[in-house]
C-alpha atoms as a PDB file:
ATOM      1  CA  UNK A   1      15.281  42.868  30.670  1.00  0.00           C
ATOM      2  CA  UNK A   2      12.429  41.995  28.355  1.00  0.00           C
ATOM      3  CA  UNK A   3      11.531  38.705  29.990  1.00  0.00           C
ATOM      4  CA  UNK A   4      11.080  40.036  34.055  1.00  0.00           C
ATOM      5  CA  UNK A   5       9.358  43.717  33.023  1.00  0.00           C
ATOM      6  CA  UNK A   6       5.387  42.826  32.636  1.00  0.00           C
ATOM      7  CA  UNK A   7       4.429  45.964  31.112  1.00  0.00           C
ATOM      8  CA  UNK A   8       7.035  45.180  28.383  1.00  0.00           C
ATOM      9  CA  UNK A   9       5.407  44.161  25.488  1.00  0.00           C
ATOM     10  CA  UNK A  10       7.968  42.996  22.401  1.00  0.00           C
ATOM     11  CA  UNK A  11       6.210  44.104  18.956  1.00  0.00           C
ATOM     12  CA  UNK A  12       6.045  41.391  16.244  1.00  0.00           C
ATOM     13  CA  UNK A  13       8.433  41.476  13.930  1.00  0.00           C
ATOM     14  CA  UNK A  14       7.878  42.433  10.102  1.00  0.00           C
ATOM     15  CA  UNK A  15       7.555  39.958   7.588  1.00  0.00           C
ATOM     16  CA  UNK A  16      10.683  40.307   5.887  1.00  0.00           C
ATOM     17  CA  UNK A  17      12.770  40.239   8.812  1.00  0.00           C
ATOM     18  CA  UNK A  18      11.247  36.686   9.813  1.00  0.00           C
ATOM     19  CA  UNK A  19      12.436  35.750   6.270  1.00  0.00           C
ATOM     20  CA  UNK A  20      15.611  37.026   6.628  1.00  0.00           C
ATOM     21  CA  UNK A  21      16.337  35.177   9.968  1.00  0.00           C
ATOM     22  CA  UNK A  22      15.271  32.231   8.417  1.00  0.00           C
ATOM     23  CA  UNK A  23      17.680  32.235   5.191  1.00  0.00           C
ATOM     24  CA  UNK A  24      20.366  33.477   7.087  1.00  0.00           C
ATOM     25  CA  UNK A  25      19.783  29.816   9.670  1.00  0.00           C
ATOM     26  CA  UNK A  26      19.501  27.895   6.884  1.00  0.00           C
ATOM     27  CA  UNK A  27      22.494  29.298   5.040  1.00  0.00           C
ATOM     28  CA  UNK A  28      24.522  28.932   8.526  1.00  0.00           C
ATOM     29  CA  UNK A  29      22.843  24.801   8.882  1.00  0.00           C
ATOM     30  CA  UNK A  30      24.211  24.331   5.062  1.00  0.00           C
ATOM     31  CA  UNK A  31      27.792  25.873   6.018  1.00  0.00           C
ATOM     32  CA  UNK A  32      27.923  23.659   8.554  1.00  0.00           C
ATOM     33  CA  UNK A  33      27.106  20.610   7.025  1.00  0.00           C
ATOM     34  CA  UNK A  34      29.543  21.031   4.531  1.00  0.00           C
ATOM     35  CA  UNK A  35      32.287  21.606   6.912  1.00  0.00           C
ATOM     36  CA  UNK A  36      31.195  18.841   9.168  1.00  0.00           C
ATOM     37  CA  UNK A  37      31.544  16.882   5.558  1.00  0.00           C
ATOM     38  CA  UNK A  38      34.917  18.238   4.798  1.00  0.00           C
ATOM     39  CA  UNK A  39      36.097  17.282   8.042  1.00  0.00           C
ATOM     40  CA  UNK A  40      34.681  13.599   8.232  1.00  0.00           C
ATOM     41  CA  UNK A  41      36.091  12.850   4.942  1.00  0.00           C
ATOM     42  CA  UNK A  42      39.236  14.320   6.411  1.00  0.00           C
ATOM     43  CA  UNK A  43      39.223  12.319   8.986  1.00  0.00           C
ATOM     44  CA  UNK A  44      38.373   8.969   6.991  1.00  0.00           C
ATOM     45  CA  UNK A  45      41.280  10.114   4.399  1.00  0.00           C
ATOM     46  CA  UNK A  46      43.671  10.366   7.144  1.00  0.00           C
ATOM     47  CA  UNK A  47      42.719   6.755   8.972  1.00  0.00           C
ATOM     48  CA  UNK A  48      43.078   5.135   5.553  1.00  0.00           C
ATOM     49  CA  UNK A  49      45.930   6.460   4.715  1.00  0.00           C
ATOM     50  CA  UNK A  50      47.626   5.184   8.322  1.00  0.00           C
ATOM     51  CA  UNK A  51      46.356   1.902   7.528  1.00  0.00           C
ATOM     52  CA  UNK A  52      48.124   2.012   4.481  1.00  0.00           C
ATOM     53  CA  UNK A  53      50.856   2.653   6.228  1.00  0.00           C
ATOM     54  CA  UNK A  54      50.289   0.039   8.903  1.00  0.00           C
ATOM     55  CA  UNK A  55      49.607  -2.661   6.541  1.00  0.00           C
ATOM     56  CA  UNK A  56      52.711  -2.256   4.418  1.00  0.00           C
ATOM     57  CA  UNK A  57      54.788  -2.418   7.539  1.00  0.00           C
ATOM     58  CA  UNK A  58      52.861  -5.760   8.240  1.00  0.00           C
ATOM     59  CA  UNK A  59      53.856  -7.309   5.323  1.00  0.00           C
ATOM     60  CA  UNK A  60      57.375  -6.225   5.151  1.00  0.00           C
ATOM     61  CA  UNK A  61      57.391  -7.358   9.304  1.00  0.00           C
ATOM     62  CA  UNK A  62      56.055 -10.839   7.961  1.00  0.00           C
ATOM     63  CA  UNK A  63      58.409 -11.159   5.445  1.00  0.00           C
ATOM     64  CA  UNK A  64      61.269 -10.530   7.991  1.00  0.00           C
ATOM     65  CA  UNK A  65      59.537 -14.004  10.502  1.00  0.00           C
ATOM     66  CA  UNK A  66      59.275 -15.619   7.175  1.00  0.00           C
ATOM     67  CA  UNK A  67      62.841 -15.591   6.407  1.00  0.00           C
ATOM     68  CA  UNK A  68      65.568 -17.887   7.353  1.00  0.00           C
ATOM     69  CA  UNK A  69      68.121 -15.803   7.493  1.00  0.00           C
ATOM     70  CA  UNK A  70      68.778 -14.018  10.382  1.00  0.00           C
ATOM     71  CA  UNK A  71      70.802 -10.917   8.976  1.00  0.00           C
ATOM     72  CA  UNK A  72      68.059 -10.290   6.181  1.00  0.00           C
ATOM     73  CA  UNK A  73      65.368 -11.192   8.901  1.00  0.00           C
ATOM     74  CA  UNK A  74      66.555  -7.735  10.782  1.00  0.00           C
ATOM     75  CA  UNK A  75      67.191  -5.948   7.879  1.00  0.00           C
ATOM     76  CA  UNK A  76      63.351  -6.396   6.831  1.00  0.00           C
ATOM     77  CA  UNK A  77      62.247  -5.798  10.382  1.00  0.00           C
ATOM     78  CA  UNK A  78      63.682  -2.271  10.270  1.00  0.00           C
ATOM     79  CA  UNK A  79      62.431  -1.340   6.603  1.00  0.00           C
ATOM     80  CA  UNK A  80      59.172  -2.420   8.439  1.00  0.00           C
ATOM     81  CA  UNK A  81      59.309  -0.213  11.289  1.00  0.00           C
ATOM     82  CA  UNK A  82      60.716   2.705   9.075  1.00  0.00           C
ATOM     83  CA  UNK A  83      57.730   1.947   6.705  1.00  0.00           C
ATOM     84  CA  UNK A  84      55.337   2.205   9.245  1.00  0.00           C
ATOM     85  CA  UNK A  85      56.391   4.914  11.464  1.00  0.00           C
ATOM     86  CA  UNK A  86      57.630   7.018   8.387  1.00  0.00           C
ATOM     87  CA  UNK A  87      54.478   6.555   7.253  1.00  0.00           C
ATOM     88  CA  UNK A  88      51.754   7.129   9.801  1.00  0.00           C
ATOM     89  CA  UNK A  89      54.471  10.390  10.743  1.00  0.00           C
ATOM     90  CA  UNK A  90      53.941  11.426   7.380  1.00  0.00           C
ATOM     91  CA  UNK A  91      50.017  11.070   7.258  1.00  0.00           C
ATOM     92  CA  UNK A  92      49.366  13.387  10.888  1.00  0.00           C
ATOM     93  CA  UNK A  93      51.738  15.572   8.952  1.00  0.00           C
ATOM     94  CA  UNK A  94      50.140  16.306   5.566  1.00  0.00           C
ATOM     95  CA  UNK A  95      46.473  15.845   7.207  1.00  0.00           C
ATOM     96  CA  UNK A  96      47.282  18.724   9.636  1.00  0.00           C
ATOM     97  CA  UNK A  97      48.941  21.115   6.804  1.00  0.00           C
ATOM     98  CA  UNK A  98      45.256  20.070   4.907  1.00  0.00           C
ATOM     99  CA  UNK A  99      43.781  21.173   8.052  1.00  0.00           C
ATOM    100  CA  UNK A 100      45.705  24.290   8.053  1.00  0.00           C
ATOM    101  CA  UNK A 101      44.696  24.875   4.722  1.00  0.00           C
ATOM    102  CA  UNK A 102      40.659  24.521   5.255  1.00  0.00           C
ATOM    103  CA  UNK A 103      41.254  26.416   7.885  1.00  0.00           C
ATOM    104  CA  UNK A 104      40.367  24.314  10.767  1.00  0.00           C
ATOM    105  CA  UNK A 105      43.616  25.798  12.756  1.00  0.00           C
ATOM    106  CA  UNK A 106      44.208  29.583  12.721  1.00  0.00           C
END
């Protein structure tokens, strides 16, 4: 092992090579910022869109305690819950085919 030997001696490296290592880490820090990008804004696409989702079904669930009738009351309740579920279902869903896409899942 080079560390534990003390008569081994590691020769410098060329020039060039020391370059090389550093473009290639910097090219590999770049790559990784942009897919640490692409996967926040992923992220912050998918959490919108299930508040989208979430809020709709709020409104449509208000609208079903702001009725007086009972029968319509139930009927909005439902929409609300198939809004909201339907929705936030659907968002996981398309966000992990994106996923699938970029690549993140092989």
């Amino acid at each position: 092992m080079p560390g534990t030997d003390p008569h081994f001696v590691r020769a410098p490296r060329p020039a060039w090579v020391e370059a090389e290592y550093q473009r290639i880490g910097k090219e590999r820090a770049r790559a990784c910022r942009e897919a640490d990008r692409a996967h926040r804004w992923a992220f912050i696409r998918t959490l919108a869109e299930i508040a989208g989702w979430s809020l709709a079904g709020l409104i449509l669930a208000a609208l079903a305690f702001h009725t007086t009738d009972p029968e319509i009351g139930m009927i909005y309740l439902d929409a609300a819950m198939c809004v909201t579920w339907g929705g936030v279902m659907t968002s996981l869903a398309l966000a992990y085919r994106r996923g699938q896409e970029r690549g993140d899942w092989q």
